[in-house]
Protein backbone atom coordinates (compact mmCIF):
# COMPACT_ATOMS: atom_id res chain seq x y z
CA UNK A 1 0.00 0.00 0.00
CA UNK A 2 0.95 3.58 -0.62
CA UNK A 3 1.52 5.79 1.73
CA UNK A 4 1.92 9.96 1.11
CA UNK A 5 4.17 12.05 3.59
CA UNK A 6 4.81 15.54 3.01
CA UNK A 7 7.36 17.95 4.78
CA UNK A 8 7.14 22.16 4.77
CA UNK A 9 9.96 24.51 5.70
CA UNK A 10 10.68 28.17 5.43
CA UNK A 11 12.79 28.56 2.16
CA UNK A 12 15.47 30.46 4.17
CA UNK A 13 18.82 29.10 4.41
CA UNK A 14 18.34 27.88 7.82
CA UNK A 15 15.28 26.55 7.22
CA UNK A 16 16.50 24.51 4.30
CA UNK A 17 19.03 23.10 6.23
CA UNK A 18 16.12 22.32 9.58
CA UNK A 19 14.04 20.73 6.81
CA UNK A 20 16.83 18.92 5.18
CA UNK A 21 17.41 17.21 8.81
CA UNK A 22 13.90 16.31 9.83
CA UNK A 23 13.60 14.70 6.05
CA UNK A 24 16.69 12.60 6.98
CA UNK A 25 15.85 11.42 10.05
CA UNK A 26 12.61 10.39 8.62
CA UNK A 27 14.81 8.35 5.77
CA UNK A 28 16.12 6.95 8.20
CA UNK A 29 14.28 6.02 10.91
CA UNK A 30 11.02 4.44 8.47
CA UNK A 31 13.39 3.59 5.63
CA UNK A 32 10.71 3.81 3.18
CA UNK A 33 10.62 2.42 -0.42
CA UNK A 34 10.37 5.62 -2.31
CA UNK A 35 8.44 5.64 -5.65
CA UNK A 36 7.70 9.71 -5.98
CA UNK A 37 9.35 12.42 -4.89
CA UNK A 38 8.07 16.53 -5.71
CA UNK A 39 9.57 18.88 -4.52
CA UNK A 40 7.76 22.45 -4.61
CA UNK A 41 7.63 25.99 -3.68
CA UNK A 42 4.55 27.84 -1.95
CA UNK A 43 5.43 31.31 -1.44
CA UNK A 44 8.14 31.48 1.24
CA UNK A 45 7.87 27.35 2.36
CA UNK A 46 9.30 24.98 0.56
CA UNK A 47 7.36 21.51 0.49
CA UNK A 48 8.73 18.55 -0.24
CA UNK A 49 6.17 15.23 -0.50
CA UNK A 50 6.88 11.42 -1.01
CA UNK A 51 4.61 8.61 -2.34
CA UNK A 52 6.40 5.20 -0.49
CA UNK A 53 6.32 1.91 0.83
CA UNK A 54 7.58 0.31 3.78
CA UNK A 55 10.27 -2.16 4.21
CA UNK A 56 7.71 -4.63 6.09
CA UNK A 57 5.00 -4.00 3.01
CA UNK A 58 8.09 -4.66 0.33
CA UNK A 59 9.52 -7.81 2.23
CA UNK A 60 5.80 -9.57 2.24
CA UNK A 61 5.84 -9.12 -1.48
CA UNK A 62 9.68 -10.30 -1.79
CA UNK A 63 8.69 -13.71 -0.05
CA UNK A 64 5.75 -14.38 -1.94
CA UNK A 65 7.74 -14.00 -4.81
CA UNK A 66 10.89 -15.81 -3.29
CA UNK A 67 8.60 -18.77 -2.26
CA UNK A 68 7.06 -19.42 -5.55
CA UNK A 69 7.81 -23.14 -6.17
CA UNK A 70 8.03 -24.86 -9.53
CA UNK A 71 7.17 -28.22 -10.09
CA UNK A 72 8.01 -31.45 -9.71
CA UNK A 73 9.93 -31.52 -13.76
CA UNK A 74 12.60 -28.90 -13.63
CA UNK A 75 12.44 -26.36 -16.51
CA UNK A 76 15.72 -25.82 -18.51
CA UNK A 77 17.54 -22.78 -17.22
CA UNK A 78 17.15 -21.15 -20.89
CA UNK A 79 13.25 -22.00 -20.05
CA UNK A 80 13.06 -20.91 -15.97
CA UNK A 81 11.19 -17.75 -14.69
CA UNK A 82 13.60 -15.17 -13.59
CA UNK A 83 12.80 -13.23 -11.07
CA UNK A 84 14.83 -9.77 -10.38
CA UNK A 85 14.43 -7.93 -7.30
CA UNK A 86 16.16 -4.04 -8.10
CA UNK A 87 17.80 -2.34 -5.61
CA UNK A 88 16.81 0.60 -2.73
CA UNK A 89 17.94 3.36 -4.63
CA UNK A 90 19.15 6.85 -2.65
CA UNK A 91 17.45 10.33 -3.58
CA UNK A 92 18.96 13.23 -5.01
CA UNK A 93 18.16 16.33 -3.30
């Protein structure tokens, strides 16, 4: 499931730099899976938002996809599923 989580600071430089800090220490205290990220300006706050999952929603899906069995007649390996999990990537900003 999605979640949406959205963080507002003053656009001055010290409170880019408070805003900067809270957004970190929400990276990485939740560690979410981050699919969008918008970053925007309305008038002197600056408003940064995230669409994301969390680790515990991600790992349910990576075992039910690590746990699919095949049958009892093994495929060829030109022939077998392959199933790629990607990387956590890191955000610019």
């Amino acid at each position: 499931m999605f979640h949406y989580k959205a963080f507002s600071g003053e656009t001055t430089p010290g409170g880019v730099s408070a805003l900067e800090s809270e957004v970190n220490a929400w990276l990485a205290e939740i560690h979410p899976l981050i699919h969008t990220m918008k970053q925007t300006q309305a008038g002197a706050a600056l408003v940064v938002s995230f669409l994301y999952e969390t680790d515990e929603e991600q790992a349910r899906v990576s075992v039910a996809t690590a746990e699919a069995s095949v049958g009892a007649a093994q495929p060829e390996p030109a022939d077998a599923l392959m199933i790629t999990l990607l990387p956590q990537m890191e955000l610019p900003y």
